[in-house]
Structure formats: structure tokens, C-alpha cells
N, C-alpha and C. Protein backbone atom coordinates (compact mmCIF):
# COMPACT_ATOMS: atom_id res chain seq x y z
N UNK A 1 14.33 5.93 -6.74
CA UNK A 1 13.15 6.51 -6.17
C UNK A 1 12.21 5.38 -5.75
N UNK A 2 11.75 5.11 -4.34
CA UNK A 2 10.98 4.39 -4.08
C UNK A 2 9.16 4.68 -4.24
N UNK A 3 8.38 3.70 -3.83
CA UNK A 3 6.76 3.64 -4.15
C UNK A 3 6.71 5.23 -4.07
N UNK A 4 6.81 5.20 -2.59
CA UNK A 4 5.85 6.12 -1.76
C UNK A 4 6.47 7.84 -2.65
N UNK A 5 7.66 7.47 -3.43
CA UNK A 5 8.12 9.01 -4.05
C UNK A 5 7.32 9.00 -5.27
N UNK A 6 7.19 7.87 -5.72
CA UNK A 6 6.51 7.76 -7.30
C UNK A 6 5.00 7.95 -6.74
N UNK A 7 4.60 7.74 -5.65
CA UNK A 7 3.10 8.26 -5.64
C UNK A 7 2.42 9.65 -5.27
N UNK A 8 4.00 10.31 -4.74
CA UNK A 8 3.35 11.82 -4.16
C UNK A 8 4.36 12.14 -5.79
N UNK A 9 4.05 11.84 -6.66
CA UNK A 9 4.96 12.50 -7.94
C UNK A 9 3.46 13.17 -8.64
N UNK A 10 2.69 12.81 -8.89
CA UNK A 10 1.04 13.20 -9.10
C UNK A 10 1.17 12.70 -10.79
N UNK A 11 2.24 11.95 -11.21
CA UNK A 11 1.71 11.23 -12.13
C UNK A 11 0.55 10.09 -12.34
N UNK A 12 -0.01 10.49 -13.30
CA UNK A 12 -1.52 10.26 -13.24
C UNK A 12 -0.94 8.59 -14.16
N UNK A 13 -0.54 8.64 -15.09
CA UNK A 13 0.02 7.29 -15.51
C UNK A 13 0.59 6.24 -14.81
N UNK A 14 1.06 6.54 -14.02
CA UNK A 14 1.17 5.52 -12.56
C UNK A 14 0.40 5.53 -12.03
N UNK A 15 -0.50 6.50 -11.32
CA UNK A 15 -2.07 5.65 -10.90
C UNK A 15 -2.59 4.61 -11.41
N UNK A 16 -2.51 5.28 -12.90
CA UNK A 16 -3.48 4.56 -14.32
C UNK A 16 -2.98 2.67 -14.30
N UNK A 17 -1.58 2.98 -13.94
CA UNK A 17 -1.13 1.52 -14.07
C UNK A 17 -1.24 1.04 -13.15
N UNK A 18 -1.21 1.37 -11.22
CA UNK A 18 -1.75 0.70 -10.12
C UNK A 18 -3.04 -0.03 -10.46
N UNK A 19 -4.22 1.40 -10.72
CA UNK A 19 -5.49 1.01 -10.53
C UNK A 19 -5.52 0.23 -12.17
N UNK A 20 -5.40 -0.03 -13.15
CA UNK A 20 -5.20 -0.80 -13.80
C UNK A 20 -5.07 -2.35 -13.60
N UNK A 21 -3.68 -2.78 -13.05
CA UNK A 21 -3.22 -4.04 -12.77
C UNK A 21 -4.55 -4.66 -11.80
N UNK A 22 -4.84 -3.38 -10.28
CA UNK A 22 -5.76 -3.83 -9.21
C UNK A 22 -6.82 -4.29 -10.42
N UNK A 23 -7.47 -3.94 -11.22
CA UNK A 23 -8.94 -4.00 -11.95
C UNK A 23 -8.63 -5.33 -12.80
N UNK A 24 -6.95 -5.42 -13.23
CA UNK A 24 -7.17 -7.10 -14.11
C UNK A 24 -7.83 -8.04 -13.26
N UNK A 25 -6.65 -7.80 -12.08
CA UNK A 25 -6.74 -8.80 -10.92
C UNK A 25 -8.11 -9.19 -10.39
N UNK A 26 -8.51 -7.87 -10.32
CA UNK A 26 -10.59 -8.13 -10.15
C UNK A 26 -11.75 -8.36 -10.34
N UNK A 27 -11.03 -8.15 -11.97
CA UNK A 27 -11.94 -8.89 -13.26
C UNK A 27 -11.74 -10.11 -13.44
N UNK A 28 -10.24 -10.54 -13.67
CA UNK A 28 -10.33 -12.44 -13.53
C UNK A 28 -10.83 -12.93 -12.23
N UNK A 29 -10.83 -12.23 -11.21
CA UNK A 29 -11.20 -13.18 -9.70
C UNK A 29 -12.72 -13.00 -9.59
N UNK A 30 -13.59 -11.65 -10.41
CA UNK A 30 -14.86 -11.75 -10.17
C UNK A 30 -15.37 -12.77 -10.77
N UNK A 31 -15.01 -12.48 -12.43
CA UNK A 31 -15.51 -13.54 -13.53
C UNK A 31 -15.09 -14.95 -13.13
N UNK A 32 -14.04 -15.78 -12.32
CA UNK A 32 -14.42 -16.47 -12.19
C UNK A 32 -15.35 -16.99 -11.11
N UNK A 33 -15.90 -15.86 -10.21
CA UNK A 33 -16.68 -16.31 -9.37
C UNK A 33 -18.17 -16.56 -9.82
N UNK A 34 -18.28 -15.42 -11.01
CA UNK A 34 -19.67 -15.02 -11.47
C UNK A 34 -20.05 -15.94 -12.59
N UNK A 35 -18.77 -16.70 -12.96
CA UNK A 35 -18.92 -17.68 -14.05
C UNK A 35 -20.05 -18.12 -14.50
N UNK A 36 -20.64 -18.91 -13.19
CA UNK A 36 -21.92 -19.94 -13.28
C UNK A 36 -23.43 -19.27 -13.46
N UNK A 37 -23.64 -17.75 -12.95
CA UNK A 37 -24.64 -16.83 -13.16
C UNK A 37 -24.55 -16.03 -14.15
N UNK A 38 -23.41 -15.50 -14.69
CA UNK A 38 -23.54 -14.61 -15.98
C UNK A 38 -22.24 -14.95 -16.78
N UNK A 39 -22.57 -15.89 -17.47
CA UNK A 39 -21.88 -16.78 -18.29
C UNK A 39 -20.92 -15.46 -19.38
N UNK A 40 -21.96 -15.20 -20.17
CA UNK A 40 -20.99 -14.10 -21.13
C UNK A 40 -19.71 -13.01 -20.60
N UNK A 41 -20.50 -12.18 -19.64
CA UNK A 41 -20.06 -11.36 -18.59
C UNK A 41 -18.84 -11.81 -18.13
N UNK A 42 -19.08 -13.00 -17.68
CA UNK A 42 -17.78 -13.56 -16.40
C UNK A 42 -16.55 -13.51 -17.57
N UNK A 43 -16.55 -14.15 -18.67
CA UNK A 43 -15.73 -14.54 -19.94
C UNK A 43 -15.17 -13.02 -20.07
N UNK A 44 -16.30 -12.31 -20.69
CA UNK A 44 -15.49 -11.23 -21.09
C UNK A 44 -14.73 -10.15 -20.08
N UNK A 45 -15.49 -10.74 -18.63
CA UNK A 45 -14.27 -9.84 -17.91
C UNK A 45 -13.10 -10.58 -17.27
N UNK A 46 -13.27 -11.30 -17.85
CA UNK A 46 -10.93 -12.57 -17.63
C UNK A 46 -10.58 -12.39 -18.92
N UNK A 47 -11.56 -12.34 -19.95
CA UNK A 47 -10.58 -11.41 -21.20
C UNK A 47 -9.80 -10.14 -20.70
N UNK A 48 -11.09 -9.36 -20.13
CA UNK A 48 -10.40 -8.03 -19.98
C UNK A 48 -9.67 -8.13 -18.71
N UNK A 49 -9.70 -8.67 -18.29
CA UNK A 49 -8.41 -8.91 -17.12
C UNK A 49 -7.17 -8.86 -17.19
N UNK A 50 -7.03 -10.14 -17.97
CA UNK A 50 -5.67 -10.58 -18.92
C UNK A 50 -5.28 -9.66 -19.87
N UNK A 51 -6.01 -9.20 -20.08
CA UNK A 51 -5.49 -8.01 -21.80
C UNK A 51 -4.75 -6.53 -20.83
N UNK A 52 -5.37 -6.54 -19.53
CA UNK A 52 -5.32 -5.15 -18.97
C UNK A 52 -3.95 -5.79 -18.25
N UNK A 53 -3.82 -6.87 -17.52
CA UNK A 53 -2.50 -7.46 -17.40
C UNK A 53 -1.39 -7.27 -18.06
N UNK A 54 -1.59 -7.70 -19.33
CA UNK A 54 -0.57 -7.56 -20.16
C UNK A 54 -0.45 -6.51 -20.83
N UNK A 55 -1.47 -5.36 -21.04
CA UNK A 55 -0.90 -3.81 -21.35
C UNK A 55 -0.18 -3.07 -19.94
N UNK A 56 -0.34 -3.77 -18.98
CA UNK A 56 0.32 -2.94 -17.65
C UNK A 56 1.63 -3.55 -17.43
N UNK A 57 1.88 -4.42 -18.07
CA UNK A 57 3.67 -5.27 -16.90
C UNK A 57 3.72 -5.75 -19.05
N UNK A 58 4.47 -5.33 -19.44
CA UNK A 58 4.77 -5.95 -20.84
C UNK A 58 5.72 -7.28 -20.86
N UNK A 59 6.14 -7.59 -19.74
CA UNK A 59 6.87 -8.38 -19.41
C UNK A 59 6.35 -10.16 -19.38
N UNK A 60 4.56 -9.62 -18.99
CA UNK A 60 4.17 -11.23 -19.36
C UNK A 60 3.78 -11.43 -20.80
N UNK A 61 4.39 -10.57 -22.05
CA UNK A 61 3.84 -10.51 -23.30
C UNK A 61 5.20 -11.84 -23.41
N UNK A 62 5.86 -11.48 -23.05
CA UNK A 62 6.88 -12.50 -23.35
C UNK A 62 7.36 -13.93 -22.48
N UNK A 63 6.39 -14.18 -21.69
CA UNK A 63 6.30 -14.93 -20.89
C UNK A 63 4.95 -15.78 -21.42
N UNK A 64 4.30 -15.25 -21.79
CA UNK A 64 2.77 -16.16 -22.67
C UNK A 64 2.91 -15.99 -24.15
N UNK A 65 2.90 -16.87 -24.26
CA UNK A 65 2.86 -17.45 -25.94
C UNK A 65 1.28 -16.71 -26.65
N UNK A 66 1.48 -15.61 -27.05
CA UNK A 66 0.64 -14.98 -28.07
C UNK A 66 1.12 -15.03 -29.55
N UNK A 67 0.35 -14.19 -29.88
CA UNK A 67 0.20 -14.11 -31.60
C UNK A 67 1.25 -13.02 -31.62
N UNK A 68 2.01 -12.47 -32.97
CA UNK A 68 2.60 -11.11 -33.16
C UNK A 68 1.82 -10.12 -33.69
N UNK A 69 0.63 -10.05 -33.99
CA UNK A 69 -0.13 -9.53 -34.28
C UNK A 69 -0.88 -8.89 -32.65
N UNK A 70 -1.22 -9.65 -31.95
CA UNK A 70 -1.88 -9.49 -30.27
C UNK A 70 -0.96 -8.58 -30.18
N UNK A 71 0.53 -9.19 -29.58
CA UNK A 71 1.67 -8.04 -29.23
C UNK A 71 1.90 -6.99 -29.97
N UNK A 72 1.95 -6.67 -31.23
CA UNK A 72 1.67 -5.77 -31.79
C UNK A 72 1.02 -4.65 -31.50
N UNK A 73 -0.42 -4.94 -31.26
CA UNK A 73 -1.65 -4.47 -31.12
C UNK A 73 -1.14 -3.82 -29.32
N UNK A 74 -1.22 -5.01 -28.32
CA UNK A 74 -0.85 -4.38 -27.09
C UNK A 74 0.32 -3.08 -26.92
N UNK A 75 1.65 -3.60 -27.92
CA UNK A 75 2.83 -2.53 -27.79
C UNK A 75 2.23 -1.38 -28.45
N UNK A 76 1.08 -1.26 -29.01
CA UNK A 76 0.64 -0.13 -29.53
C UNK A 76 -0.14 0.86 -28.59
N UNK A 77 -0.17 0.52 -27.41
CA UNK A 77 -1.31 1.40 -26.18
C UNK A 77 -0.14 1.89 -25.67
N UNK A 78 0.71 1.94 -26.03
CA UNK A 78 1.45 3.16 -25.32
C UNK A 78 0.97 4.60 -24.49
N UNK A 79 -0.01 5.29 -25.89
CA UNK A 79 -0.46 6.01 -25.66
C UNK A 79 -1.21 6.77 -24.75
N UNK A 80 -1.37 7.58 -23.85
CA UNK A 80 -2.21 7.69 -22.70
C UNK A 80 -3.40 7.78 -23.33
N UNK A 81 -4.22 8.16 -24.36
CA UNK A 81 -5.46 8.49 -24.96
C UNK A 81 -5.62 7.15 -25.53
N UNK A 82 -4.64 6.32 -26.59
CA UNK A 82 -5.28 4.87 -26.62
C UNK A 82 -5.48 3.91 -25.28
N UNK A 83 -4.78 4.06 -24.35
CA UNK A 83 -4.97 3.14 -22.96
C UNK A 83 -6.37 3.42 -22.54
N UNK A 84 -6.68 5.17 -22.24
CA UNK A 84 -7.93 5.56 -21.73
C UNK A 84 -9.25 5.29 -22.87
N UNK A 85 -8.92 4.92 -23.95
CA UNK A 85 -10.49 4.62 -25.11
C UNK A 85 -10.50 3.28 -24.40
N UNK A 86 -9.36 1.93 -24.60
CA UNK A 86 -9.20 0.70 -24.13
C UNK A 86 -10.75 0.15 -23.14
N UNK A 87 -9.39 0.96 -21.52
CA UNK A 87 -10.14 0.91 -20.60
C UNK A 87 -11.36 1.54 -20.61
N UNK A 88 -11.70 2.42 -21.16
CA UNK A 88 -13.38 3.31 -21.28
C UNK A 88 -14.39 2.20 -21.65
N UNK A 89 -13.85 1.29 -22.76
CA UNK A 89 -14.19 0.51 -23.86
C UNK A 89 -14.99 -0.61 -22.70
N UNK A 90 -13.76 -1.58 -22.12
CA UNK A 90 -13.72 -2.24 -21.02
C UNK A 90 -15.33 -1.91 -19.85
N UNK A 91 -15.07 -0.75 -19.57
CA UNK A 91 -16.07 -0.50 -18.55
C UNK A 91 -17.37 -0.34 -19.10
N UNK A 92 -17.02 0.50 -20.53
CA UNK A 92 -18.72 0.21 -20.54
C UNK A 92 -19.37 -0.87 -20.84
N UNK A 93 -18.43 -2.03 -21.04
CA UNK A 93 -19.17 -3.54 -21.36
C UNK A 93 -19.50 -3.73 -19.97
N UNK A 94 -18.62 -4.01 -18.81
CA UNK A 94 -18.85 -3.98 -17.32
C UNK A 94 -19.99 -3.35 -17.01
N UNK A 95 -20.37 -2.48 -17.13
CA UNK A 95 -21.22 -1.56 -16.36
C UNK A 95 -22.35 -2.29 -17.52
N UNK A 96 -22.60 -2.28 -18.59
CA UNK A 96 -23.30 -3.02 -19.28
C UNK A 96 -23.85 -4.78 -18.48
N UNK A 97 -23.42 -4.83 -18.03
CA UNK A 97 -23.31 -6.04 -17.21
C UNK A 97 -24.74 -5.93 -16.49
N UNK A 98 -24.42 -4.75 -16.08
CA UNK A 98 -25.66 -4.74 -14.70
C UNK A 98 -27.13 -4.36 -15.36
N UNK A 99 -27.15 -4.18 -16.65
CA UNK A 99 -28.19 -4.38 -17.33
C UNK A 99 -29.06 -5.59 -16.70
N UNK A 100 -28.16 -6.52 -16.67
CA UNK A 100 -29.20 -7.87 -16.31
C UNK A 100 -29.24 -7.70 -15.51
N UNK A 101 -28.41 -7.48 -14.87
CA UNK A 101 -28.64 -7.92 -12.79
C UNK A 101 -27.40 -7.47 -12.41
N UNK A 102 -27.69 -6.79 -11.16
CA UNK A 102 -26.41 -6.53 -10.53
C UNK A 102 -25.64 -7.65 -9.92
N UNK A 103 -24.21 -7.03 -9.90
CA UNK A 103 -23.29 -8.36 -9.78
C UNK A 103 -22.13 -7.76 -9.01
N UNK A 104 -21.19 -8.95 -8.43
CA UNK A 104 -20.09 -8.09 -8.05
C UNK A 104 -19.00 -7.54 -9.32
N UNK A 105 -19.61 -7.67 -10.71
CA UNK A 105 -18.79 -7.05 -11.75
C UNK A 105 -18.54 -5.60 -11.72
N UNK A 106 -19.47 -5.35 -10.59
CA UNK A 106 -19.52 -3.12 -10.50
C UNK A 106 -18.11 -3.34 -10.23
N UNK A 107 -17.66 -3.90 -9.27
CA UNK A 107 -16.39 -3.75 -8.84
C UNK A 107 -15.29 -3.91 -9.91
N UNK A 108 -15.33 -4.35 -10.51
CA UNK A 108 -14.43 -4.25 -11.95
C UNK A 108 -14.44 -3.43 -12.20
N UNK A 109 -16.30 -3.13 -12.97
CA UNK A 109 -16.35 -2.04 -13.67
C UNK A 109 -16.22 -0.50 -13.14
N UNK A 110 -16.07 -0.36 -11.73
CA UNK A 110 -16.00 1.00 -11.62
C UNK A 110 -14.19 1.17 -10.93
N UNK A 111 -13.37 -0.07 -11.34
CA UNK A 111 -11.78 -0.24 -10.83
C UNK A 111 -11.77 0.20 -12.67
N UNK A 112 -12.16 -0.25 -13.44
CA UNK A 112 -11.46 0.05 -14.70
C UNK A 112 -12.25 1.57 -15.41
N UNK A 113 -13.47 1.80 -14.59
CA UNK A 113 -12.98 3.51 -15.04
C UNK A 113 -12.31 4.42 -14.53
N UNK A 114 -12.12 3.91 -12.93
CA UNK A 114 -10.76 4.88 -11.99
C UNK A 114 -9.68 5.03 -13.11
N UNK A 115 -8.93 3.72 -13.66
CA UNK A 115 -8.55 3.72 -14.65
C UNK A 115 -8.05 4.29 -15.71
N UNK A 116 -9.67 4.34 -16.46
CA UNK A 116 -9.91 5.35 -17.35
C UNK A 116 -9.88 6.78 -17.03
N UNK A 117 -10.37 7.12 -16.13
CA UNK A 117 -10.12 8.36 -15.58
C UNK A 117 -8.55 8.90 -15.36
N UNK A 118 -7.86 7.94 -15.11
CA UNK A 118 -6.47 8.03 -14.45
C UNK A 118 -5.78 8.71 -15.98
N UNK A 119 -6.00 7.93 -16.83
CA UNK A 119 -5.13 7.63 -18.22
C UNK A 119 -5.49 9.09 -18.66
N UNK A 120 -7.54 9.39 -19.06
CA UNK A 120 -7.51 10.52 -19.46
C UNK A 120 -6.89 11.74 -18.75
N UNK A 121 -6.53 12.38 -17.42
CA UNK A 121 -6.08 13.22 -16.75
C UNK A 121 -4.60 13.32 -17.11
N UNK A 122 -3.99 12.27 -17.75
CA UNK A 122 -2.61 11.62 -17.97
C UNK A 122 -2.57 12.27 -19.19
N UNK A 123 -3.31 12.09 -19.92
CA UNK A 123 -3.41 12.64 -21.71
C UNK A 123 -3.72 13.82 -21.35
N UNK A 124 -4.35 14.77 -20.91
CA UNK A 124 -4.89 16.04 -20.78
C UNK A 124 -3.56 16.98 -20.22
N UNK A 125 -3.55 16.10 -19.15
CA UNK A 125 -1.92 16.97 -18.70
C UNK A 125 -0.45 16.62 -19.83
N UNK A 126 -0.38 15.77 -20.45
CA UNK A 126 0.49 15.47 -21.20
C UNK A 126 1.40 15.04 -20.29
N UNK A 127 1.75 14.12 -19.67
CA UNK A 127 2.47 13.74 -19.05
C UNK A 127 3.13 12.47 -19.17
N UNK A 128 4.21 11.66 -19.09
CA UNK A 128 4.89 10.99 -19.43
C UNK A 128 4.62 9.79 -19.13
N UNK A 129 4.96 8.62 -20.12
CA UNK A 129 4.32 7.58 -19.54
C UNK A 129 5.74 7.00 -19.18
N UNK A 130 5.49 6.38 -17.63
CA UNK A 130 6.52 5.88 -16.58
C UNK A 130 5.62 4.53 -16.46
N UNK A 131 6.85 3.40 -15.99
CA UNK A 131 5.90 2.41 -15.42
C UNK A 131 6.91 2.24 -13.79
N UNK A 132 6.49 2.16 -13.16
CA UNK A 132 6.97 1.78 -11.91
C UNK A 132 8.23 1.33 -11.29
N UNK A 133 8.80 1.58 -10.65
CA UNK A 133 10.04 0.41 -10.05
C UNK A 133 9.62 -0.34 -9.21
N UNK A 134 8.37 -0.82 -8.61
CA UNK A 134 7.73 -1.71 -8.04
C UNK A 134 7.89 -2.50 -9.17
N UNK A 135 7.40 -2.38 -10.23
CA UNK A 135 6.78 -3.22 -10.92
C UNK A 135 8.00 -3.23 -12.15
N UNK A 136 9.51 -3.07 -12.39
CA UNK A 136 10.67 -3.90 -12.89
C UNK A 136 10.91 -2.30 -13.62
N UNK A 137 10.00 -1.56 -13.59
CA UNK A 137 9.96 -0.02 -14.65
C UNK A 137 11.38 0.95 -13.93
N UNK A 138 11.42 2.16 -14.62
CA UNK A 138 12.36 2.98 -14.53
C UNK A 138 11.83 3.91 -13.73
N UNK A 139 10.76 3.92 -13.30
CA UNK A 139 9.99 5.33 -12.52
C UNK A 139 9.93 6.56 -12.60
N UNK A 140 9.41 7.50 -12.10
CA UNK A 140 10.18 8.82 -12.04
C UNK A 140 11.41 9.34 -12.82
N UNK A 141 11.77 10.17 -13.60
CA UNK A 141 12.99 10.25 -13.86
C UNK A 141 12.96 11.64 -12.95
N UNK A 142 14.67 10.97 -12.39
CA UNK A 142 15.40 11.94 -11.50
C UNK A 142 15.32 13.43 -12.16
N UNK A 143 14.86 14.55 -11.36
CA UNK A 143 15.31 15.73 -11.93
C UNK A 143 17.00 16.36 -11.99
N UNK A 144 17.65 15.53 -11.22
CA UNK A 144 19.08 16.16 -11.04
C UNK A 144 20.13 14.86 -11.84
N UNK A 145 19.08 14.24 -12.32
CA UNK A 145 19.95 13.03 -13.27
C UNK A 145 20.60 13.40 -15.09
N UNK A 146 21.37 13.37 -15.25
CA UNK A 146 22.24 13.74 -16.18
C UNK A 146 22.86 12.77 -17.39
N UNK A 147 21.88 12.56 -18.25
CA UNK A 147 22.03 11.39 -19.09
C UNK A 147 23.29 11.35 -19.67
N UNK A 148 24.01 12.55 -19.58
CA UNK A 148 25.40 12.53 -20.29
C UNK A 148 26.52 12.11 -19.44
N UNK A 149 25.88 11.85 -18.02
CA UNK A 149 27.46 11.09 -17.58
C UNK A 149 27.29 9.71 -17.10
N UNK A 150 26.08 9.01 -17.73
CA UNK A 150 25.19 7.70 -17.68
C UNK A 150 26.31 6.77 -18.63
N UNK A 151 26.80 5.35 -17.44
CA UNK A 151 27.68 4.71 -18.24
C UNK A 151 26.33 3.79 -18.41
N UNK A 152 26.50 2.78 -19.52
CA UNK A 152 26.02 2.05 -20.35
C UNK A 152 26.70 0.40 -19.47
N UNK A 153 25.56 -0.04 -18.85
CA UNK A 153 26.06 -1.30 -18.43
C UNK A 153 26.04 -2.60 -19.37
């Protein structure tokens, strides 16, 4: 199944993980722009960049030298309701941001409550968590696919 089938599928957990990855990517490229004006801010959003990175593609958990305790902790967001507290968590520090002054951090912060939004609609509907075949995942599972005549490569 290609993108464009996994996106008219109305799984909300694949949104969650598009607009996800887009919001790491936006949080490390804001924070380091915003570095030099909002010192705390910029930091904690390339934390949350990287952390939202590596709960979306699990693949760089093993490619960066962390703790087993970190990985632990990350293989534990499985959950669509722990992903959506995460990211909720995430944004309201972001949006907290603009307490001082507005910044281009809105843009983070309102990519990681799409997010959040995505994940909770995901938990509410109960729906399965898929990660992509863009992105190395299994996607969609076929409705006419038949695990019992699945050879084992």
C-alpha cells in the first residue's frame, strides 16, 4: 500500500506520526534559530524535537547511543493516549513560550498540538497504531491479507 492509500485510510495515528516527525523537524530548526533570543525555550524545543524524533522512526533509538532506561521510557509511548499526554505536555511548554514574547516557536507549538490532537482522535476511536511504509513501517494492514498463508522470510 502506498502514501497516498495510507492517507485516505483516515487513520488518525499516521497523521499523528506525519505531523509529529514535521513538528521535531521544526522544533530543532526553530530552536536553533531562536537560540540567541530565548535561550531556555530554544533548548527545550531541540529536546523536544529529538525526543519526538525518536518516539516517531524507533529506528534512530538504535542508531544514537542512549541510556536503557531513555529507550525504555520511549518504547513505552506506544500508546495512543501516552503519545497524546507527551505531545500535549510538549505544547504547552511551547505555547508557554510566548509568555515572553512571541516567537517563531508558535510554529512548533501549534505543529505539536495538530499532533496532539491527531493521537487523541486516535485513542478515542481506538484505532491501531501503524507506522508508515514511507517511513520503513508495515502500514495499513491489507483487508484481504491472510496471515495464515504468510511464509516467514
Amino acid at each position: 500500500m502506498g502514501v497516498v492509500e495510507e492517507l485516505k485510510s483516515r487513520n488518525f495515528s499516521l497523521y499523528g506520526q506525519f505531523v509529529a516527525l514535521l513538528s521535531g523537524v521544526l522544533l530543532i530548526v526553530l530552536g536553533a534559530v531562536t537560540i540567541f533570543s530565548h535561550i531556555v525555550y530554544s533548548i527545550l524545543a531541540i529536546v523536544f524535537g529529538v525526543i519526538c524524533i525518536l518516539i516517531e522512526l524507533p529506528l534512530f533509538l538504535r542508531i544514537c547511543p542512549t541510556g536503557p532506561t531513555f529507550d525504555k521510557a520511549v518504547r513505552a509511548l506506544k500508546n495512543h493516549w501516552l503519545r497524546f499526554l507527551t505531545y500535549l505536555i510538549f505544547a504547552i511548554v511551547m505555547w508557554a513560550s510566548m509568555a515572553q514574547s512571541s516567537t517563531v516557536l508558535a510554529i512548533g507549538a501549534a505543529t505539536t498540538t495538530v499532533a496532539a490532537g491527531c493521537y487523541l482522535i486516535a485513542a478515542i476511536r481506538n484505532q491501531v497504531q501503524v507506522t508508515s511504509t514511507l517511513l520503513g513501517g508495515s502500514g495499513i494492514n491489507n483487508p484481504g491479507f491472510d496471515p495464515r498463508y504468510a511464509t516467514q522470510v
